[in-house]
Protein backbone atom coordinates (compact mmCIF):
# COMPACT_ATOMS: atom_id res chain seq x y z
CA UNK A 1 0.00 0.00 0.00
CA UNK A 2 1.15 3.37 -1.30
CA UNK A 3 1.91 6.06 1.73
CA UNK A 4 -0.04 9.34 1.37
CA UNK A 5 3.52 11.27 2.27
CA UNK A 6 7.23 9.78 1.95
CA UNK A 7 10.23 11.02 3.39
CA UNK A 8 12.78 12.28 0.07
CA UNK A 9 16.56 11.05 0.99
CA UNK A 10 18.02 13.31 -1.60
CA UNK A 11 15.96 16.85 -0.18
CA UNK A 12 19.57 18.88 1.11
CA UNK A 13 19.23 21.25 4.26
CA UNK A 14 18.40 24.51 2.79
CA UNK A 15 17.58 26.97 6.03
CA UNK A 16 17.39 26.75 10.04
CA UNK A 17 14.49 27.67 11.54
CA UNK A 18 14.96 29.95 14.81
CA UNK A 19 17.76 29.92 16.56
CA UNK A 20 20.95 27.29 17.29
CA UNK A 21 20.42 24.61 19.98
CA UNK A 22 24.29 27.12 20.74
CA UNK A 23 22.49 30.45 20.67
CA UNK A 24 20.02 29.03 22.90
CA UNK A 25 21.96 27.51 25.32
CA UNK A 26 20.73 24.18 24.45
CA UNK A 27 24.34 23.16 23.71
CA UNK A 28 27.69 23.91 24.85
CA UNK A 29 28.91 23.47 20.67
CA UNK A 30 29.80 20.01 20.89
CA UNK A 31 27.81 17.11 18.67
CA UNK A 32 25.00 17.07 20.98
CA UNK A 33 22.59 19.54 19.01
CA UNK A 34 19.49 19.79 18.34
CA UNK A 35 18.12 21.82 15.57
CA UNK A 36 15.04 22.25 13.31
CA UNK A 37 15.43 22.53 9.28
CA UNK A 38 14.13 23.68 6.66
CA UNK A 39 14.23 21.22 3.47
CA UNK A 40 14.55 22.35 -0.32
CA UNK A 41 11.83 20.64 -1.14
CA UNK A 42 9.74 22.19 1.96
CA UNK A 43 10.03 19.19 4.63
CA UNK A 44 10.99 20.00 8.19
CA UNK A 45 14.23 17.85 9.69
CA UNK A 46 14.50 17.76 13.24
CA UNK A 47 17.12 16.75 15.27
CA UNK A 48 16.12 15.56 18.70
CA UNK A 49 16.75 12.87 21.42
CA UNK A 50 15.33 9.49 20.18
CA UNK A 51 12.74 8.38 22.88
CA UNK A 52 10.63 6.37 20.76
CA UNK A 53 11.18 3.56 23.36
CA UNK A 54 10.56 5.68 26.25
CA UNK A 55 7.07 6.75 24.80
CA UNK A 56 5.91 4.00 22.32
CA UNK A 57 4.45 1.75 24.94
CA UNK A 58 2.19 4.82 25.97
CA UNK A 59 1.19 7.42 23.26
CA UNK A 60 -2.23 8.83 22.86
CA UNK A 61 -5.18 6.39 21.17
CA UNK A 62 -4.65 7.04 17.56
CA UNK A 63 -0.79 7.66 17.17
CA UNK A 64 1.41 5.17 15.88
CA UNK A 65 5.05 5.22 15.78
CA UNK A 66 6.29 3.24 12.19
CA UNK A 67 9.22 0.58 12.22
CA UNK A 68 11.03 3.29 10.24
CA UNK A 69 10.09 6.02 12.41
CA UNK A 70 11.11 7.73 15.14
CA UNK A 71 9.82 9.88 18.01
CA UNK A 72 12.11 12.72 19.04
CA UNK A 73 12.41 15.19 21.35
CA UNK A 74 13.92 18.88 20.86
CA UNK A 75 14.15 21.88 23.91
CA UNK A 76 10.64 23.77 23.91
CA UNK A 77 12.78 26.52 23.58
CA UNK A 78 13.81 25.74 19.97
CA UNK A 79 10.28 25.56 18.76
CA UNK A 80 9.39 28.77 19.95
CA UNK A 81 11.98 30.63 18.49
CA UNK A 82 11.38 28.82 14.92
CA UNK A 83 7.97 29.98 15.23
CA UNK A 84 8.49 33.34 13.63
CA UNK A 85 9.92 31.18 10.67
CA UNK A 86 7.37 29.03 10.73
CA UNK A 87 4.37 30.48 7.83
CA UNK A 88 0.80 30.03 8.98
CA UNK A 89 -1.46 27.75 7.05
């Protein structure tokens, strides 16, 4: 069965959206970063901790986590200060 969206490997980082996990003080610089991207082809990338098996076992009734899926989790921080790159709908 066809999926209604699918991930495109070859899509290259074109912009960050907000601020560095850095700037933020998410991060002292080292490889531990989160961050939130902008696609070329318009898909968000987000960097996070993986703690799909931390919250699989108990996510809301109707969610579903994929076998090639993952949940992650970024500062709240860094969400709110992509938000003014963020378009609304």
């Amino acid at each position: 069965m066809a999926r209604a969206w699918e991930a495109d490997p070859s899509a290259l980082f074109e912009r960050r959206l907000g601020e560095s996990a850095e700037e933020l003080g998410n991060s002292d610089g080292r490889d531990d970063c989160p961050d939130i991207w902008q696609l070329d082809n318009g898909d968000i990338a987000v960097i996070g901790r993986d703690l799909t098996a931390a919250y699989g076992p108990r996510l809301p009734d109707g969610v579903g986590i994929g076998p090639d899926e993952r949940l992650v989790v970024i500062p709240g921080n860094m969400l709110r200060a992509a938000k003014a790159d963020i378009p609304d709908a």
